[in-house]
Protein backbone atom coordinates (compact mmCIF):
# COMPACT_ATOMS: atom_id res chain seq x y z
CA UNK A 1 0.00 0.00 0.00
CA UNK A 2 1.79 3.46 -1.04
CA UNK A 3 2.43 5.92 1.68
CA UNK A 4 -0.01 7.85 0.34
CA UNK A 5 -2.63 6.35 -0.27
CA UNK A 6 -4.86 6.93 3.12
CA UNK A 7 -8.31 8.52 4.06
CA UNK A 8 -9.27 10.95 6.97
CA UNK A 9 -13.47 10.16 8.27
CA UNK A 10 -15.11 13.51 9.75
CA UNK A 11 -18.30 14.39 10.90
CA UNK A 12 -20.56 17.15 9.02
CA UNK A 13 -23.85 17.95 9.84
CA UNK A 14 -25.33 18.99 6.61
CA UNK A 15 -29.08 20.05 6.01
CA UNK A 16 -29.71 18.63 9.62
CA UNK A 17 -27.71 15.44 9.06
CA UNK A 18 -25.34 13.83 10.61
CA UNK A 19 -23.01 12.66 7.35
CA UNK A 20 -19.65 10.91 7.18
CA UNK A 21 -16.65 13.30 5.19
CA UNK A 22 -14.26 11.45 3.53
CA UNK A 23 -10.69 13.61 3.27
CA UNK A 24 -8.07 12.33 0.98
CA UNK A 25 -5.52 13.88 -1.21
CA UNK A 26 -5.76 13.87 -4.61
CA UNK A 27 -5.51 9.65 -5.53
CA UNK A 28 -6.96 7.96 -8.71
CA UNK A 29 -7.24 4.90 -6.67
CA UNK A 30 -9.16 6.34 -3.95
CA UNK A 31 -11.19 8.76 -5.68
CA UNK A 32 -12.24 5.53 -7.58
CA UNK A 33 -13.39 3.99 -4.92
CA UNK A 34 -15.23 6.88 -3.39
CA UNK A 35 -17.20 7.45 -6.17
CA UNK A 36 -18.39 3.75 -6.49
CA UNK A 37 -19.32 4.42 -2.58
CA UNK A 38 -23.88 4.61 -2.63
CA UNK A 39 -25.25 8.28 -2.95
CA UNK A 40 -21.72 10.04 -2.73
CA UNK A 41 -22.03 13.79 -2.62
CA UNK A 42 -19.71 16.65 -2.88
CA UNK A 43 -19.55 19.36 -0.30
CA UNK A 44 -18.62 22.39 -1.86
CA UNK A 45 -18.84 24.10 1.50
CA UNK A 46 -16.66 21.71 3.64
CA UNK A 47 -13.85 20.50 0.64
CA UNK A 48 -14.65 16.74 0.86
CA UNK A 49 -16.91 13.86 -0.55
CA UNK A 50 -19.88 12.60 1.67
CA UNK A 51 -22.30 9.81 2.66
CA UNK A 52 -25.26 9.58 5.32
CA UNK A 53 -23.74 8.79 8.78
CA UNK A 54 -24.98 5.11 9.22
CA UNK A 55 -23.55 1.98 9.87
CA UNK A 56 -23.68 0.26 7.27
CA UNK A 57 -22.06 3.08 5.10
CA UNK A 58 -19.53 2.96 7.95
CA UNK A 59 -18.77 -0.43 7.76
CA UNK A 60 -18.82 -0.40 3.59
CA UNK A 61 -15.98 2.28 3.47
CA UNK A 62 -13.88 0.00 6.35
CA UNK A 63 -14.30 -3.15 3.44
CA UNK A 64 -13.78 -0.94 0.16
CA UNK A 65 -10.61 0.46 1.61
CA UNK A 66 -8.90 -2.62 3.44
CA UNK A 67 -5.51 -3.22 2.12
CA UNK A 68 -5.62 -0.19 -0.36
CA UNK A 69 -5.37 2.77 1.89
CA UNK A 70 -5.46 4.23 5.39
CA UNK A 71 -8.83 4.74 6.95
CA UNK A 72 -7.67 7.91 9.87
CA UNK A 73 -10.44 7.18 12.80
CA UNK A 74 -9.16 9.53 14.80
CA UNK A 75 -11.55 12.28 14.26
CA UNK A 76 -14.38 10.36 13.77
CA UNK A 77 -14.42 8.09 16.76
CA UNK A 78 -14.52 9.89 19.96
CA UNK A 79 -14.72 8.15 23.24
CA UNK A 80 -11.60 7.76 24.11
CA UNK A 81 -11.01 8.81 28.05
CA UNK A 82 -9.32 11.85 27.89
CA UNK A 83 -7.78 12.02 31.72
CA UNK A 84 -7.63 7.94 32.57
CA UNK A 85 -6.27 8.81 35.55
CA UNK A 86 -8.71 11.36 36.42
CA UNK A 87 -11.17 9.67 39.34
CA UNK A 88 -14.27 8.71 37.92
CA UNK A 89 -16.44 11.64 38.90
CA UNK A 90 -20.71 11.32 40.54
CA UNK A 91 -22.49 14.04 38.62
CA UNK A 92 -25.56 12.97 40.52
CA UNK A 93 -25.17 16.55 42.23
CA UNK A 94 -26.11 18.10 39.22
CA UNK A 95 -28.83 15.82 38.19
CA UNK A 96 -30.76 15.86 41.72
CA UNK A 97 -30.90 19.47 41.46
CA UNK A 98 -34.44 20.86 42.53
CA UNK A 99 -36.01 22.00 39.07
CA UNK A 100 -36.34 25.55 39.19
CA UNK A 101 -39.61 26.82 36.31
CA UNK A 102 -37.60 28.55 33.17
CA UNK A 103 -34.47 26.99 33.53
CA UNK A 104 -33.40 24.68 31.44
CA UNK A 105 -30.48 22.16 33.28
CA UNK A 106 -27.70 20.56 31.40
CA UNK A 107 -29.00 17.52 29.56
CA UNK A 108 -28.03 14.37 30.53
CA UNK A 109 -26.74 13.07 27.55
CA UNK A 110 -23.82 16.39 28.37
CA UNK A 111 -23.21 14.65 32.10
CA UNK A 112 -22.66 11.31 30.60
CA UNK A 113 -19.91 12.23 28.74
CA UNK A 114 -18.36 14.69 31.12
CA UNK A 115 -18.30 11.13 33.10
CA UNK A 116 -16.75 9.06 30.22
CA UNK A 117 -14.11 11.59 29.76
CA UNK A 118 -13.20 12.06 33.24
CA UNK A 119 -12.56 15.82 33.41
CA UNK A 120 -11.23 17.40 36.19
CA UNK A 121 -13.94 18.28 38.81
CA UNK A 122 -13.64 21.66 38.26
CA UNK A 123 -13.62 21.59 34.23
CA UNK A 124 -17.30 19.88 34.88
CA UNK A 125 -18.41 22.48 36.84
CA UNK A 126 -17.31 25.31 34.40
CA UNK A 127 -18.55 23.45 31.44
CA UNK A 128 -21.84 22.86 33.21
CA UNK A 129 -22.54 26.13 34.48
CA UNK A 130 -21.31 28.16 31.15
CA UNK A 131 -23.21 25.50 28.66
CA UNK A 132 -26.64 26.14 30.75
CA UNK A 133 -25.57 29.31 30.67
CA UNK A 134 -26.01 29.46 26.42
CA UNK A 135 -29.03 26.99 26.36
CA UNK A 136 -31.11 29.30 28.90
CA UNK A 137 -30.44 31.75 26.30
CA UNK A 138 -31.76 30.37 23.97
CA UNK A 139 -34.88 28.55 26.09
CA UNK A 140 -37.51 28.08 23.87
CA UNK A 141 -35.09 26.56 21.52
CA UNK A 142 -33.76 22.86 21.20
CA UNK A 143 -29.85 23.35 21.51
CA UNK A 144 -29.37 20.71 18.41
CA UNK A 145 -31.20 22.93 16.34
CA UNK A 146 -28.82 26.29 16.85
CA UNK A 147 -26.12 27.19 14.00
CA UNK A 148 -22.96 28.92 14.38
CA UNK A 149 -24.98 31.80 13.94
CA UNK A 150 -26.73 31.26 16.61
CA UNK A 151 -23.27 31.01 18.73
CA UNK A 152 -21.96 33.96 17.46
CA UNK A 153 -24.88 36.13 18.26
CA UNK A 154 -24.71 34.46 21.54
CA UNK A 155 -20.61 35.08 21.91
CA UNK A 156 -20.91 38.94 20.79
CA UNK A 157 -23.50 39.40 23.78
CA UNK A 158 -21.14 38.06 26.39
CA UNK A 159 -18.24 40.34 24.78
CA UNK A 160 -20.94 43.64 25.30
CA UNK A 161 -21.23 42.62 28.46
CA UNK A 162 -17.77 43.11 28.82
CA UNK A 163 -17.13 39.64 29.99
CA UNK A 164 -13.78 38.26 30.32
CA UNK A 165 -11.92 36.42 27.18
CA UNK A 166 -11.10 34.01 29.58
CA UNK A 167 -14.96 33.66 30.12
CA UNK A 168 -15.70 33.53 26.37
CA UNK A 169 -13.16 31.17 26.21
CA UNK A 170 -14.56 28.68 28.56
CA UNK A 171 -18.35 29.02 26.77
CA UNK A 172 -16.63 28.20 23.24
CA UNK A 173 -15.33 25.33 24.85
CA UNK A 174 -18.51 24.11 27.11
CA UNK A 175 -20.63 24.64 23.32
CA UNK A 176 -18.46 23.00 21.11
CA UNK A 177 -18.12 19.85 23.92
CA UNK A 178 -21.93 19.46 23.42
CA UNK A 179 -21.42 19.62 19.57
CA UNK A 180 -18.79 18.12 19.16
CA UNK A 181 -17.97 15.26 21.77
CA UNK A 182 -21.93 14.94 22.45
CA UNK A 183 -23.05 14.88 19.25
CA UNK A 184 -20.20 14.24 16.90
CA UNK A 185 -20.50 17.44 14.73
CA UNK A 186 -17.12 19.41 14.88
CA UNK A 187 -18.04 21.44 11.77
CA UNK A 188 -19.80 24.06 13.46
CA UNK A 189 -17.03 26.32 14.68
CA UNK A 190 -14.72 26.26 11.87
CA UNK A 191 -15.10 30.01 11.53
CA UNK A 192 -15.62 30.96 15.06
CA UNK A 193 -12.87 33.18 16.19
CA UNK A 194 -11.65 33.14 19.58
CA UNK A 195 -11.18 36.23 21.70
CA UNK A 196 -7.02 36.39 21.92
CA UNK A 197 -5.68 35.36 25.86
CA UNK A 198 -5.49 37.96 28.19
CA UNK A 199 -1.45 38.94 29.09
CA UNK A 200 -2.44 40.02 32.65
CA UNK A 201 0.91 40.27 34.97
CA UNK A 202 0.32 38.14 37.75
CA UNK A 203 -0.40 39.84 41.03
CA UNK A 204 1.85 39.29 44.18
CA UNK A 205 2.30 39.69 47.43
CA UNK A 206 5.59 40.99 49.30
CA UNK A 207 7.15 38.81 52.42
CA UNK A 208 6.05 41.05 54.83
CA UNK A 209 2.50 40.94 53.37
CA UNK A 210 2.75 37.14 53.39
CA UNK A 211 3.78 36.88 57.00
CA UNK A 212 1.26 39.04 58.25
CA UNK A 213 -1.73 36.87 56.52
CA UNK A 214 -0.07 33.38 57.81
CA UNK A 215 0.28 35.10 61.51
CA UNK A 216 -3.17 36.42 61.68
CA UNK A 217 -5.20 32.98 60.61
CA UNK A 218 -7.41 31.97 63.34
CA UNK A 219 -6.02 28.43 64.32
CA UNK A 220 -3.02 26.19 63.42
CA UNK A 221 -5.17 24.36 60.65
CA UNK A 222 -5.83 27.67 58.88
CA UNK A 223 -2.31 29.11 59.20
CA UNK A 224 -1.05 25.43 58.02
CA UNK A 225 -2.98 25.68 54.80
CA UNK A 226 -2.40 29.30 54.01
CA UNK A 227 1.81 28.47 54.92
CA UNK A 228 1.51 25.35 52.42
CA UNK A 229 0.00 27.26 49.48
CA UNK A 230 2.88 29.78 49.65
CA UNK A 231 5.96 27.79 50.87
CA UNK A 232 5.61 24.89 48.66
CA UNK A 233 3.71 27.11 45.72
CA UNK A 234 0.68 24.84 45.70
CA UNK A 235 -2.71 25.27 43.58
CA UNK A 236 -5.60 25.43 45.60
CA UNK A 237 -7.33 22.20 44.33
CA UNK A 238 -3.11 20.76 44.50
CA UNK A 239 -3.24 21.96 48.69
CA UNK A 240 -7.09 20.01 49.13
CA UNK A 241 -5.71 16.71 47.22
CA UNK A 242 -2.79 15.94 49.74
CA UNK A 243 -2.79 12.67 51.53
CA UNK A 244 -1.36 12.79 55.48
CA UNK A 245 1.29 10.37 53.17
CA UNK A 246 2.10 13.09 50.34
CA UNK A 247 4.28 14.85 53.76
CA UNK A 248 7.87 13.47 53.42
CA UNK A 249 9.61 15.04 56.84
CA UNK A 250 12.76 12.77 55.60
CA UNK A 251 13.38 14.21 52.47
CA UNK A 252 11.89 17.93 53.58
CA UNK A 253 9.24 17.54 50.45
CA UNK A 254 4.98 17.89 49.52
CA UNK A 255 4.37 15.12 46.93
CA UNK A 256 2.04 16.92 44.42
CA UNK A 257 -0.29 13.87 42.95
CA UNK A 258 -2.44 14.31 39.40
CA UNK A 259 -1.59 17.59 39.58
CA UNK A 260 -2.77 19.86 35.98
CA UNK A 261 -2.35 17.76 33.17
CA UNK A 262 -2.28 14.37 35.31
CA UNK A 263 1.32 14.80 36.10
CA UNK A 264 2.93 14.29 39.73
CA UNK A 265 5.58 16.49 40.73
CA UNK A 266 7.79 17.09 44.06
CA UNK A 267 7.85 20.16 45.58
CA UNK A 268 10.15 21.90 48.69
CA UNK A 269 8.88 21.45 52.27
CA UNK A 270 9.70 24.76 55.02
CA UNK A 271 10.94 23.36 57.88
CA UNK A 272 8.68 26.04 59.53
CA UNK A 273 5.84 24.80 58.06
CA UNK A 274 6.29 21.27 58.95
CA UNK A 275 6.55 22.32 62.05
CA UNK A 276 3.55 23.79 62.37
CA UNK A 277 2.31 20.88 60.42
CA UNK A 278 3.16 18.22 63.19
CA UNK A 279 1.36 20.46 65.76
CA UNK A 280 -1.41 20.42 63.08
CA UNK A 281 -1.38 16.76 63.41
CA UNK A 282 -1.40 16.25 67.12
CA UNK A 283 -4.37 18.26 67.56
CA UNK A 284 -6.77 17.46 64.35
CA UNK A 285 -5.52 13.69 63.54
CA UNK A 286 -6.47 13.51 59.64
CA UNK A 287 -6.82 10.13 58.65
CA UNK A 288 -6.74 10.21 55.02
CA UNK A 289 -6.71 13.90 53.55
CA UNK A 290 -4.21 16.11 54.98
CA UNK A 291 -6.75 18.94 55.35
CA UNK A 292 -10.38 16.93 56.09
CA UNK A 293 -13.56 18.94 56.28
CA UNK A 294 -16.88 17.15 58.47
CA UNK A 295 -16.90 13.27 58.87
CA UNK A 296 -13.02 13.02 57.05
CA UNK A 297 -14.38 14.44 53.64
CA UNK A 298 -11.73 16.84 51.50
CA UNK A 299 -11.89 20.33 52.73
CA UNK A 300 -14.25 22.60 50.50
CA UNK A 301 -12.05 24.94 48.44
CA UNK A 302 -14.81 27.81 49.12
CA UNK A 303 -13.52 27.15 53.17
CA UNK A 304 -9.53 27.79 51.66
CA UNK A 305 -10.59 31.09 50.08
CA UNK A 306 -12.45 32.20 53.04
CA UNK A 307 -9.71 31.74 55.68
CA UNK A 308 -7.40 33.87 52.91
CA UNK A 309 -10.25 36.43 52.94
CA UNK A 310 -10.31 36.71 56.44
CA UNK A 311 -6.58 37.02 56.95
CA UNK A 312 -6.04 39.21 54.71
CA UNK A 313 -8.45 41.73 56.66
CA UNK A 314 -7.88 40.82 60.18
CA UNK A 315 -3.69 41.43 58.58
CA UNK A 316 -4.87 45.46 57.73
CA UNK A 317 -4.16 44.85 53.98
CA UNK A 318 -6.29 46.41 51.45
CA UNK A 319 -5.82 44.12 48.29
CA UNK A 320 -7.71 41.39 47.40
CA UNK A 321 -5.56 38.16 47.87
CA UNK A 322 -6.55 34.83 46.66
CA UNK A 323 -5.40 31.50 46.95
CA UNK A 324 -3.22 32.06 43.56
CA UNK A 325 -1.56 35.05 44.48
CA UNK A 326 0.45 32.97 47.46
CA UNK A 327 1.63 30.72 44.43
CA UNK A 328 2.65 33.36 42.23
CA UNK A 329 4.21 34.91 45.31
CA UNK A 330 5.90 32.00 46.20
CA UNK A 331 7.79 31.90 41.92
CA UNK A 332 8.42 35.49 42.51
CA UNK A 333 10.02 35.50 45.59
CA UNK A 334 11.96 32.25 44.54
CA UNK A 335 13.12 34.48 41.48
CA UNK A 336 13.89 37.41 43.09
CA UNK A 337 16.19 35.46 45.52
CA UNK A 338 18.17 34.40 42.75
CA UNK A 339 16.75 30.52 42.27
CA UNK A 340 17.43 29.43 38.67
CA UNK A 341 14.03 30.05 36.35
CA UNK A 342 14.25 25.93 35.75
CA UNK A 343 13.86 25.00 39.16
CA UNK A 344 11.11 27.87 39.48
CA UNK A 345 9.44 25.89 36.39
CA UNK A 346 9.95 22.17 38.30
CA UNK A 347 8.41 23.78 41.59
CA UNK A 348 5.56 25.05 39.55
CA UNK A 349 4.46 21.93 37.48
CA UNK A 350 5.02 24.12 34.21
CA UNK A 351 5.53 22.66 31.22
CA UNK A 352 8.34 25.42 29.43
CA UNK A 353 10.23 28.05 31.38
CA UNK A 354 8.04 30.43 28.83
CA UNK A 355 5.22 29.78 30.95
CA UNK A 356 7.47 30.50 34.47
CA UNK A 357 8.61 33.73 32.93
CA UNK A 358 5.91 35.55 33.48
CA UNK A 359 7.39 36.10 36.46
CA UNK A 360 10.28 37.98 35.31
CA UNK A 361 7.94 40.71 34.69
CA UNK A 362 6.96 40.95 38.18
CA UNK A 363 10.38 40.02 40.20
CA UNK A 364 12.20 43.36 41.18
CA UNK A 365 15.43 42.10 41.86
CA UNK A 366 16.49 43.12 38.34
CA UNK A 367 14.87 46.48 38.69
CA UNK A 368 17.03 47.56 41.76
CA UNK A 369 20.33 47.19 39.85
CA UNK A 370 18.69 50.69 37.43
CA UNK A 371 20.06 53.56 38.31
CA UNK A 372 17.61 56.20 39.47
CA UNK A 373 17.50 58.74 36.79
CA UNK A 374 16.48 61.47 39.13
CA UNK A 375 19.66 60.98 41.64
């Protein structure tokens, strides 16, 4: 079989039906065998041949082509887990929901794949929440129905409500997942254009500022979580998924598990913090989660951002400091005390120092070496 010679399956949704596209580069061989396929049609539209999306065209395409080219799946067949190692998640908080008259909930069909795919909690909650978000819009209409006109209209109203382009971001996403994944239809966005990422500096906190908040949490369990988020540069969702076990006094390190992107990664451990830590211990005895909420259940991450909030106040600063800022304290103070940008990156989970040097932006150790221009 020449190299070639191979064919790429999409799905189209054409006149309100779902169709099979058949992609190939130019080939006599193939095109001849396309054409002999039953009610072949040309999309002028789309670029590519096409049949009705049923089995048995399905399975006649699989026979024509074996042994004479490629048939690519990839597209075409989508339920393949995309986080295996993602826990399998109960959605039936979302489903026992007390029905509220003019809102329309996610449908089900939506849930059930959230579930095969395994998301990350939080993805399913934004995806949820921004996709019932666009069908309530559009309430007296069934979603299936809606073009990428329809979207559009739909994305230009959360843009004039000066929405975030993180925000429109997320309710591309959520509406193409119910398209696309649900429904097997990923030609609807092909011309969608996405609102270009936001190049916000992240905001920090100096050490003084830092101390203050740790020293003016209400108990040892508090002051333990809001010393871990900064000290070891922990996510919030990281800090609520440690084990008692992922402490490692020997080797002075947090063991970060399924962290973003289903990776593990080691981070440092302050010997002031695991002090605190062992006091922590003595007095609370978690069994299972490090930080346990009522009857040994993971600590809510609303609780995390409250104790910050409260800190912050009872501290006498002004700014608004969230969970996130300790972390992106945490890389800037590393920076600023001269650690190397790749073991900032390590630290962080980040994929490319690109990503850590952000923080270079932020970091004022470089800035103190300019001269003042007014001396």
């Amino acid at each position: 079989m020449e190299l070639q010679r191979s064919i790429t399956l999409k799905h189209l949704l054409i006149n309100q039906k779902k169709c099979i596209g058949l992609q190939f580069s130019t080939n006599k061989v193939i095109q001849a065998l396309v054409d002999s396929l039953p009610d072949i049609t040309w999309s002028k539209e789309f670029g590519m041949f096409y049949v009705t999306n049923n089995k048995s065209n399905l399975e006649l395409i699989f026979k024509k082509f074996h042994g004479i080219a490629w048939v690519n799946g990839n597209y075409f067949f989508s339920e393949k887990v995309i986080n295996p190692d993602n826990p399998v998640l109960n959605l039936e908080r979302f489903r026992k929901r007390k029905r509220i008259d003019g809102f329309k909930p996610c449908p089900e069909e939506y849930l059930l794949k959230l579930e095969l795919k395994r998301y990350s909690d939080n993805t399913v909650r934004n995806y949820v929440s921004s996709f019932e978000a666009f069908i309530n819009y559009y309430y007296s209409e069934d979603p299936i129905t809606l073009n990428e006109i329809d979207v559009k209209k739909y994305l230009q109203k959360l843009i004039q409500e000066g929405k975030s382009n993180s925000y429109v971001n997320l309710a591309v996403n959520s509406i193409k997942f119910f398209y696309e994944i649900v429904h097997g239809m990923p030609n609807r966005f092909y011309s969608i254009e996405r609102p270009r990422k936001e190049k916000k500096l992240p905001k920090v906190l100096s050490k003084e500022e830092i101390i203050k908040v740790i020293n003016n949490t209400n108990n040892i369990k508090h002051k333990c979580i809001v010393g871990l988020l900064y000290s070891s540069g922990l996510r919030r969702g990281e800090l609520l998924n440690l084990n008692v076990t992922d402490i490692d006094s020997k080797r002075m390190v947090v063991i970060v598990r399924s962290a973003k992107g289903n990776k593990d990664r080691i981070s440092v451990l302050s010997p002031s913090i695991l002090k605190d830590l062992q006091n922590y211990y003595k007095e609370y005895r978690p069994t299972k989660y490090l930080f346990e909420g009522p009857r040994g259940a993971k600590y809510s991450a609303t609780s995390v951002l409250n104790i910050i909030s409260a800190a912050t106040k009872k501290a006498g600063i002004l700014k608004k400091v969230t969970p996130h800022m300790l972390r992106h304290s945490f890389a800037t103070h590393l920076l600023e005390n001269g650690t190397d940008i790749r073991h900032i990156q390590l630290l962080l989970g980040h994929n490319s120092t690109k990503t850590t040097e952000i923080y270079t932006h932020v970091a004022n150790r470089s800035f103190m070496e300019i001269k003042d221009l007014l001396s």
